[in-house]
C-alpha atoms as a PDB file:
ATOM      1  CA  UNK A   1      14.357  11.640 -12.272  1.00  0.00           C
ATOM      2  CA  UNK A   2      17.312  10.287 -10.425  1.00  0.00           C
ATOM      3  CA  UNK A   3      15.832  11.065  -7.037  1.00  0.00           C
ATOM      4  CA  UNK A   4      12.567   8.936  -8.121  1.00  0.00           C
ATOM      5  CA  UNK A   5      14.921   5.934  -9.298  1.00  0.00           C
ATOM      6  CA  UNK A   6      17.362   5.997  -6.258  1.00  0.00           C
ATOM      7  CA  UNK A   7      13.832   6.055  -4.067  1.00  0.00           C
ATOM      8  CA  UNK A   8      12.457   3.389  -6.146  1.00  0.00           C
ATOM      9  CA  UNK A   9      15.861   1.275  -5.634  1.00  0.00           C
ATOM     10  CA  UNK A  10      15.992   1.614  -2.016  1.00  0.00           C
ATOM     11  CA  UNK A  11      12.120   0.521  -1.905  1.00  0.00           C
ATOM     12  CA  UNK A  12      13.323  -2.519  -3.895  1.00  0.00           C
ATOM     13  CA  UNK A  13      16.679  -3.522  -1.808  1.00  0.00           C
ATOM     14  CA  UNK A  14      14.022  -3.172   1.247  1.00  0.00           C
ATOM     15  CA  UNK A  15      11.439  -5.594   0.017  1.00  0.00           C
ATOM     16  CA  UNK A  16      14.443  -8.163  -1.512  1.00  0.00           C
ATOM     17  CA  UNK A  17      15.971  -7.840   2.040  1.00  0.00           C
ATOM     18  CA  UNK A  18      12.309  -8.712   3.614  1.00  0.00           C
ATOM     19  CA  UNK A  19      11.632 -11.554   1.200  1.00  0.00           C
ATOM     20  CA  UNK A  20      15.072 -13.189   2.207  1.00  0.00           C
ATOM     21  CA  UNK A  21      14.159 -12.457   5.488  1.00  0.00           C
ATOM     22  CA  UNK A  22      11.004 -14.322   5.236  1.00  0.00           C
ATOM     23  CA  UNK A  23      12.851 -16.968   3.878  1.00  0.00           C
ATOM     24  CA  UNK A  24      15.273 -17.345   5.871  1.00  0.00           C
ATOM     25  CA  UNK A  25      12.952 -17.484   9.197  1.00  0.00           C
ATOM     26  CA  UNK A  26      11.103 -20.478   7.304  1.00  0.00           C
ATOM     27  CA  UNK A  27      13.875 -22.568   6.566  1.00  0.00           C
ATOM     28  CA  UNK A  28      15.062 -21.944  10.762  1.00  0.00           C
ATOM     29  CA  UNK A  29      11.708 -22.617  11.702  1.00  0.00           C
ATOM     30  CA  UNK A  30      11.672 -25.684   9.586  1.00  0.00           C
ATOM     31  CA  UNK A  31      15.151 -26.647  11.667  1.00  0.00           C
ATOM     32  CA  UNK A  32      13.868 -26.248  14.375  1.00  0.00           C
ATOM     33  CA  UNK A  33      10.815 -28.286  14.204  1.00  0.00           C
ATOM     34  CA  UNK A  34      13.025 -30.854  13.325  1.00  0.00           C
ATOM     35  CA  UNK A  35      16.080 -30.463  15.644  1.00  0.00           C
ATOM     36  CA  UNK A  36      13.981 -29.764  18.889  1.00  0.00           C
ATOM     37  CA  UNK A  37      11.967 -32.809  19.079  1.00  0.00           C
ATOM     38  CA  UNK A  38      14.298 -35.268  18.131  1.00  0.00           C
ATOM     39  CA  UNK A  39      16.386 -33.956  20.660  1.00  0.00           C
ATOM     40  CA  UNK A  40      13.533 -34.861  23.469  1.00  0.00           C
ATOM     41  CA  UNK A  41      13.023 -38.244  22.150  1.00  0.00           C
ATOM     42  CA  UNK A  42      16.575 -38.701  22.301  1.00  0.00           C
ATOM     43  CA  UNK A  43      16.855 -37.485  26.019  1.00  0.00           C
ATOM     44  CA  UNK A  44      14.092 -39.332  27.058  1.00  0.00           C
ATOM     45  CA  UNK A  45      16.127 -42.645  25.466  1.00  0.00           C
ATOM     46  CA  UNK A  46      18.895 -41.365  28.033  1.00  0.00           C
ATOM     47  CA  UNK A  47      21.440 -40.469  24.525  1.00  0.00           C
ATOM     48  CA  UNK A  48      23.573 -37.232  25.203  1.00  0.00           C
ATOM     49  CA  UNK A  49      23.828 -36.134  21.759  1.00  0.00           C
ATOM     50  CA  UNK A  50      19.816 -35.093  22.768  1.00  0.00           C
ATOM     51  CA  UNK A  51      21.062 -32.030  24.532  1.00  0.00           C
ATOM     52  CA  UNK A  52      22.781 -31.179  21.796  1.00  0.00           C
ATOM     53  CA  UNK A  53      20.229 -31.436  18.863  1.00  0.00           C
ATOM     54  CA  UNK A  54      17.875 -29.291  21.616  1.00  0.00           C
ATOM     55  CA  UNK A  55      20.413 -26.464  22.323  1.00  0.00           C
ATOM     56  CA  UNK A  56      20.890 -26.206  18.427  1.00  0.00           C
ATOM     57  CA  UNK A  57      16.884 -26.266  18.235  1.00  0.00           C
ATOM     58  CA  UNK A  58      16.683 -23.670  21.046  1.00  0.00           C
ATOM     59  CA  UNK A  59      19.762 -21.529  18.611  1.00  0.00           C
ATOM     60  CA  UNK A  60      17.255 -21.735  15.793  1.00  0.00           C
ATOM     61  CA  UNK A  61      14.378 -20.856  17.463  1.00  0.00           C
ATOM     62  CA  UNK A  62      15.740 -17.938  18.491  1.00  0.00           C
ATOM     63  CA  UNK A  63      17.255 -17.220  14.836  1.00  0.00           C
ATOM     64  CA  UNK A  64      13.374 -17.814  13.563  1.00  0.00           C
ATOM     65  CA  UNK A  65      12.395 -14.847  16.047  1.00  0.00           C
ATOM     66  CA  UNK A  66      14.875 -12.423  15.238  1.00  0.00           C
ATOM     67  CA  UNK A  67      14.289 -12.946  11.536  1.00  0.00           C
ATOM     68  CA  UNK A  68      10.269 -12.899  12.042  1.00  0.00           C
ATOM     69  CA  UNK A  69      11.326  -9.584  14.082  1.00  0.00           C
ATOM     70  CA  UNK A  70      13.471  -8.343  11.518  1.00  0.00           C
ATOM     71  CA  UNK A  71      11.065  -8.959   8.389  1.00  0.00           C
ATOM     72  CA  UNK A  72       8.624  -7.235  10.207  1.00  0.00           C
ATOM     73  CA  UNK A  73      10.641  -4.166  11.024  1.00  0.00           C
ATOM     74  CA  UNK A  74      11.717  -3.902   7.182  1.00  0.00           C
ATOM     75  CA  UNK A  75       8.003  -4.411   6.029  1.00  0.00           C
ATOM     76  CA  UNK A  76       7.066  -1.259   8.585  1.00  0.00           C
ATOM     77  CA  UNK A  77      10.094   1.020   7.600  1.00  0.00           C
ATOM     78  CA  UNK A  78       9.160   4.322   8.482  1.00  0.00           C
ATOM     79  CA  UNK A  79       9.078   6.998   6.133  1.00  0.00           C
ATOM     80  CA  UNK A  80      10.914   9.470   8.066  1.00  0.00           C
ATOM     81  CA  UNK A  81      14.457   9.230   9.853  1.00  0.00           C
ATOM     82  CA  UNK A  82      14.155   8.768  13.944  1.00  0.00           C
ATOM     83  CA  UNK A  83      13.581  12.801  15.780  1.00  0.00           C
ATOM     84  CA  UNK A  84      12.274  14.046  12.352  1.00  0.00           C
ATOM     85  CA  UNK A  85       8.752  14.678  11.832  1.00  0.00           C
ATOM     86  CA  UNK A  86       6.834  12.258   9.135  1.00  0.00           C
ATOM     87  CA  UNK A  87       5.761  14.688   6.617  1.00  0.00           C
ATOM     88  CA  UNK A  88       2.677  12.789   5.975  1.00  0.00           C
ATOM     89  CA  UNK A  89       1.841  12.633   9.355  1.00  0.00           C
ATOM     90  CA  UNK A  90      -1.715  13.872  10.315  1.00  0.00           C
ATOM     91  CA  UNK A  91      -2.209  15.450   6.997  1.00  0.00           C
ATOM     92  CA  UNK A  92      -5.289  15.031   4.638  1.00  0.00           C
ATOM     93  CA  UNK A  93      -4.966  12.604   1.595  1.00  0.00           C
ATOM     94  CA  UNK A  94      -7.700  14.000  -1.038  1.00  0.00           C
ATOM     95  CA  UNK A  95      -9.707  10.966  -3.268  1.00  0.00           C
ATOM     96  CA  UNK A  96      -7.690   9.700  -5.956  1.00  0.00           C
ATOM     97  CA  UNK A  97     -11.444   8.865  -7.795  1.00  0.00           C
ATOM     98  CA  UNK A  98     -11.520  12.487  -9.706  1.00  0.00           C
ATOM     99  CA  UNK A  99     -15.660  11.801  -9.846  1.00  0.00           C
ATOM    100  CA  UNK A 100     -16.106  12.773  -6.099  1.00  0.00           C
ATOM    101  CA  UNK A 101     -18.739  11.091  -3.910  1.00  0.00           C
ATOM    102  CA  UNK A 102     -22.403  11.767  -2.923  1.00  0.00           C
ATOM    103  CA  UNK A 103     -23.444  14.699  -0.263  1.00  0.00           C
ATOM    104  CA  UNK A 104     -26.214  15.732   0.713  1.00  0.00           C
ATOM    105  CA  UNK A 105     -26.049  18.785   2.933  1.00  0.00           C
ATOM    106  CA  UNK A 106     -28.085  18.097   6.216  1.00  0.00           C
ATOM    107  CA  UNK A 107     -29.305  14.712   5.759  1.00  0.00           C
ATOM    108  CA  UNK A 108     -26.134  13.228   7.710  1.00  0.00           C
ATOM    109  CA  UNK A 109     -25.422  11.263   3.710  1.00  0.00           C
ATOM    110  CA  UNK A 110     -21.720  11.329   2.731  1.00  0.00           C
ATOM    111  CA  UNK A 111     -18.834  13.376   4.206  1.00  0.00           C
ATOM    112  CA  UNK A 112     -19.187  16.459   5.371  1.00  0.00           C
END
């Protein structure tokens, strides 16, 4: 039982981490759309603090990426370690309805 809690722990720490991820590439996002334009207006008014409210939009675009990146690497986690075959891999997964399905043999109906 302490294998199926530890698993169920790491699963949680995984989605936490991808939530704050989320988060966190929202609230850089948000900076950005803010810092980034005002910069341009400002440049275009000929004011140097424009270059810098666009190099720290540029900074946060680029932290937006990484942390879209990132969320979506945690969200995909594989469930096998890199070189090590997936055991689930290519394997049949049987109907979890216990009732089955219709068939009729020949008439190209249902699964074979």
């Amino acid at each position: 039982m302490s294998a199926l809690m530890a698993g169920w722990e790491r699963d949680e720490r995984r989605k936490r981490r991808g939530r704050l991820l989320v988060v966190l590439s929202c609230v850089t996002g948000l900076g950005t759309w803010l810092a980034a334009p005002f910069g341009i207006v400002l440049l275009t008014r000929g004011e140097p603090i424009g270059w810098v409210l666009l190099l720290v939009g540029a900074a946060l675009l680029a932290a937006t990426i990484a942390a879209i990146v990132a969320a979506r690497r945690v969200h995909l986690a594989p469930e096998s370690a890199p070189g090590k075959a997936n055991p689930r891999f290519d394997e049949p997964q049987p109907s979890p309805d216990p009732r089955g399905g219709y068939s009729t043999v020949g008439s190209q109906l249902g699964s074979r």
